[in-house]
N, C-alpha and C. Protein backbone atom coordinates (compact mmCIF):
# COMPACT_ATOMS: atom_id res chain seq x y z
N UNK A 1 0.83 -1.19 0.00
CA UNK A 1 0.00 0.00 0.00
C UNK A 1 0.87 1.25 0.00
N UNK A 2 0.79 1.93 -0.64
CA UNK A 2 0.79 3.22 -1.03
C UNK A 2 0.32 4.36 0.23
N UNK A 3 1.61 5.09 0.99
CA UNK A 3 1.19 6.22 2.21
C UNK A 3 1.15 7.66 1.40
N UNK A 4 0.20 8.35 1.72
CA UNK A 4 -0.19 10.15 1.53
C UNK A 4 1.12 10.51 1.82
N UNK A 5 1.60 11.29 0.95
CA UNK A 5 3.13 11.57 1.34
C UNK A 5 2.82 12.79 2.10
N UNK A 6 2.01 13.51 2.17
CA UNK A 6 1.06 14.51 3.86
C UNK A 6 1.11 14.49 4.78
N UNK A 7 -0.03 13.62 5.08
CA UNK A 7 -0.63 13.05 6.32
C UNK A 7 -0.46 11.52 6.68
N UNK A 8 -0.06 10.68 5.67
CA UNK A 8 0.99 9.57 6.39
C UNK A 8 -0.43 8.56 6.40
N UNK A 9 -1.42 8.91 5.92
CA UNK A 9 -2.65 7.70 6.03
C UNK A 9 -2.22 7.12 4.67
N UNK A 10 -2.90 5.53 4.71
CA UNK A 10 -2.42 4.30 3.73
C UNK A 10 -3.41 5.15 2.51
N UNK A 11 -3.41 4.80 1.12
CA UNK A 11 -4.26 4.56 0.59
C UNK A 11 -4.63 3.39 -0.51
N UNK A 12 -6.12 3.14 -0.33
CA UNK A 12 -6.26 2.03 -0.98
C UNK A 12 -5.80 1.97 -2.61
N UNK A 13 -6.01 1.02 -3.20
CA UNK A 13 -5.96 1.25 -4.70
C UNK A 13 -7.19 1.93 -5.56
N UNK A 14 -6.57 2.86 -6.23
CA UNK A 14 -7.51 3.14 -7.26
C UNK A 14 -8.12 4.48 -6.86
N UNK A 15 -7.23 5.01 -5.57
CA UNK A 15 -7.81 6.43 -4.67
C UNK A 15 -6.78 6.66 -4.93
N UNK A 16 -7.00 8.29 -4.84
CA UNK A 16 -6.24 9.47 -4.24
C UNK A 16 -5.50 9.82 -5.53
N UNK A 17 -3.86 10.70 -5.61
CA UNK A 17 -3.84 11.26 -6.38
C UNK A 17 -2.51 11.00 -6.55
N UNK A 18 -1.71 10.94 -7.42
CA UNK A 18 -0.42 10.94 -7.85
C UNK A 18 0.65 12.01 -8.71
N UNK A 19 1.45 12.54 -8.06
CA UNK A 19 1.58 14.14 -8.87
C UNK A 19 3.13 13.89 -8.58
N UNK A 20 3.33 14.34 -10.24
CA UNK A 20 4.83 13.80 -10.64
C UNK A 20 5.33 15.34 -10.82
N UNK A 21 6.29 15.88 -10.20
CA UNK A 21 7.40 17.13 -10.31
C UNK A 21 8.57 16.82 -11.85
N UNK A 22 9.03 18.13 -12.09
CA UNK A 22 9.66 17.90 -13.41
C UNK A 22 10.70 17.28 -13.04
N UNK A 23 11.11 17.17 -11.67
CA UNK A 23 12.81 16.57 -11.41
C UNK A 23 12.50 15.20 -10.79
N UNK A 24 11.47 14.55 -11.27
CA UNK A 24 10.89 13.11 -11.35
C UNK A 24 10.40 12.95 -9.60
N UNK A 25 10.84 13.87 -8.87
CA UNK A 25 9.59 13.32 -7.21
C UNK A 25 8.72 12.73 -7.96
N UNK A 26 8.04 11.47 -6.93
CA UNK A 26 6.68 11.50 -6.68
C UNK A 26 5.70 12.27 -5.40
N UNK A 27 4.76 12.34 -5.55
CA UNK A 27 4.44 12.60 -4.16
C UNK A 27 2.42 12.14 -4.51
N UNK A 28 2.40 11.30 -3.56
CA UNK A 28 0.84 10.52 -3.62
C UNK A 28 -0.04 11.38 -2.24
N UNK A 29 -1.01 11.39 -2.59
CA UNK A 29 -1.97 12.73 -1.67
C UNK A 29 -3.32 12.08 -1.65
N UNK A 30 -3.83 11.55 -0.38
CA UNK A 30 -5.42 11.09 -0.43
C UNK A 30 -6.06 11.61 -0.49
N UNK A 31 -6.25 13.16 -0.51
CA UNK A 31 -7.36 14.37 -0.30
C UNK A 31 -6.89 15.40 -1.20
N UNK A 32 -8.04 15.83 -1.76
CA UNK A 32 -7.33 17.96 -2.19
C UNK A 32 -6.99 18.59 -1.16
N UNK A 33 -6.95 18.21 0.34
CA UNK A 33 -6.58 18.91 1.49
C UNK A 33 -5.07 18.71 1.74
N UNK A 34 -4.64 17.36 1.67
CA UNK A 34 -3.12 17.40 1.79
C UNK A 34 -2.48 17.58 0.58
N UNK A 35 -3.20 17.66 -0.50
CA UNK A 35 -2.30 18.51 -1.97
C UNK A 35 -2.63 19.38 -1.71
N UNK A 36 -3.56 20.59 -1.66
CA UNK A 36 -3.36 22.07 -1.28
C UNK A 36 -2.17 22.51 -0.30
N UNK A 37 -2.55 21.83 1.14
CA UNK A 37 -1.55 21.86 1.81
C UNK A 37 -0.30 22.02 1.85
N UNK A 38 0.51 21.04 0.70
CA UNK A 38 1.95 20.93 0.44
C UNK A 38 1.98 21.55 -0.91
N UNK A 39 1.37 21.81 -1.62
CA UNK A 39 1.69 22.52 -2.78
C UNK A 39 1.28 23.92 -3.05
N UNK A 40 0.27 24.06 -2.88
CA UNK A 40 -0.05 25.27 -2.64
C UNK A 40 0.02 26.14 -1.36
N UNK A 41 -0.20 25.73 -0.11
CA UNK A 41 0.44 26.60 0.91
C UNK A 41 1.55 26.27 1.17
N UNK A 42 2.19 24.96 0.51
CA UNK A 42 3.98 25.05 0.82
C UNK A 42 3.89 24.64 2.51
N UNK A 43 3.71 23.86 3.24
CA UNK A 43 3.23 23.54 4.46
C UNK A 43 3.98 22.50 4.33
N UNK A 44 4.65 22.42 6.19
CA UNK A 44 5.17 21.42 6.63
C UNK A 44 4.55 20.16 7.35
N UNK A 45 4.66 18.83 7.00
CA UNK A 45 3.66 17.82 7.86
C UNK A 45 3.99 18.08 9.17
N UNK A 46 5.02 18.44 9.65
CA UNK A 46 5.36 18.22 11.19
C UNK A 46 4.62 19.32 11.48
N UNK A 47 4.71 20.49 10.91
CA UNK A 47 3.70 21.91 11.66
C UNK A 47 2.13 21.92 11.61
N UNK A 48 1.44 21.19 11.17
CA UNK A 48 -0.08 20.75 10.82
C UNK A 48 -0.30 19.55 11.46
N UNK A 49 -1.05 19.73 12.68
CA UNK A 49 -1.71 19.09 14.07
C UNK A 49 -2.40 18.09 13.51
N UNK A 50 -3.11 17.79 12.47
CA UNK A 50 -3.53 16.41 12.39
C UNK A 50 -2.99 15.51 11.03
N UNK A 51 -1.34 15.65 10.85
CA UNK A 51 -0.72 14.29 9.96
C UNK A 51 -0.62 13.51 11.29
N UNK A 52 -0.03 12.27 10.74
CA UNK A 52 0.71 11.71 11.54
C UNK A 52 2.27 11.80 11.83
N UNK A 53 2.76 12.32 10.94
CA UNK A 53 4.57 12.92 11.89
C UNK A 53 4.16 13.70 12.73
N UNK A 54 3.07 14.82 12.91
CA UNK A 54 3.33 15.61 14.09
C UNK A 54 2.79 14.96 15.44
N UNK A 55 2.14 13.74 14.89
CA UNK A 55 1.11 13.52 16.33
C UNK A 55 2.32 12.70 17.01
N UNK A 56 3.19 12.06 15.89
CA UNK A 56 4.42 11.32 16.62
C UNK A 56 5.48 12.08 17.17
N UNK A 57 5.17 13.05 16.74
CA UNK A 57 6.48 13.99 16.88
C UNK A 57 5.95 14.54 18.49
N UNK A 58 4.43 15.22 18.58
CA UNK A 58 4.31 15.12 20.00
C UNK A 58 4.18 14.34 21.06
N UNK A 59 4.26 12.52 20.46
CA UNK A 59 4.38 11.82 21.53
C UNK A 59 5.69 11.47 21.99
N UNK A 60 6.63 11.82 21.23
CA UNK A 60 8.26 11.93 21.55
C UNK A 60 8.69 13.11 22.65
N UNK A 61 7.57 14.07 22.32
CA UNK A 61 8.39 15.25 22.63
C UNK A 61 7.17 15.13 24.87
N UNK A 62 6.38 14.13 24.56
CA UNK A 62 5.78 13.70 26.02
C UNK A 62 6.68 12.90 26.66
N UNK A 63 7.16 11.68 25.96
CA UNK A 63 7.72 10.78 26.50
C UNK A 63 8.97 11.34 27.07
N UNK A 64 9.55 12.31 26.45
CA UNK A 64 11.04 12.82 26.56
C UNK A 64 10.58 13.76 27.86
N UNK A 65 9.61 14.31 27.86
CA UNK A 65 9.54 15.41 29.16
C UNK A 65 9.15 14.11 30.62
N UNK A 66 8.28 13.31 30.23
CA UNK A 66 8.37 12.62 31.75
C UNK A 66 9.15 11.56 31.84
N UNK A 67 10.36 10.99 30.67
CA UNK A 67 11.92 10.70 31.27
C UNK A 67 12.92 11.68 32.41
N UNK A 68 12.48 13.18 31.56
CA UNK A 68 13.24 14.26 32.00
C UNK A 68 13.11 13.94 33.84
N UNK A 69 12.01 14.17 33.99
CA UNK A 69 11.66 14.79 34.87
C UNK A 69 12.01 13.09 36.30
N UNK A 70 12.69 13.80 37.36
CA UNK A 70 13.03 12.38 38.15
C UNK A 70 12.58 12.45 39.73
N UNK A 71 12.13 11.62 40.21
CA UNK A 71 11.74 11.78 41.58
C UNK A 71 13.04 12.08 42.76
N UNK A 72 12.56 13.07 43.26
CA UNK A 72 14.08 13.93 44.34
C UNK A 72 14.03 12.21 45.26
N UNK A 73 15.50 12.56 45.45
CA UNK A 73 16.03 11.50 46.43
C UNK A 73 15.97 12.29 48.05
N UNK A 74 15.71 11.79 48.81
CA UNK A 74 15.50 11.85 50.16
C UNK A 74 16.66 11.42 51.22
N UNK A 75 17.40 12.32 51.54
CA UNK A 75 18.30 12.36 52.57
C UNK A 75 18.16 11.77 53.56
N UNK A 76 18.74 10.76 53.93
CA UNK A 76 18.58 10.43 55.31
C UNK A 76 19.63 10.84 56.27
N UNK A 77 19.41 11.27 57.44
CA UNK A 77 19.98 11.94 58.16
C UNK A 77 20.33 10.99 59.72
């Protein structure tokens, strides 16, 4: 299967869209929303809240803050 080079959802056969650049990219798009997106507003997947790189990108950036963070050690006296 074939991923939205966008938003990172599968698509089936016989959907969505296929758009060839003169310096031979491909780039496959399930919606006119993620081809507007990247071609016409020139938009990054990681900066647009519902692909999937950004939703991964904010579960990295959770996991990494409550590694960060460590329970104080307690002095015994």
């Amino acid at each position: 299967m074939v991923k939205c080079t966008f938003c990172g959802n599968d698509l089936n056969l016989g959907t969505g869209k296929m758009y060839v650049k003169s310096d031979g990219k491909i780039f496959y798009f399930c919606s006119g929303k993620c081809e507007k997106n990247m071609l016409k507003l020139k938009r990054k997947p990681r900066n647009v809240k519902w692909t999937e790189i950004a939703k991964t990108e904010k579960r990295k950036v959770k996991t990494s803050e409550t590694k960060s963070k460590s329970i104080p050690k307690v002095k015994k006296e």
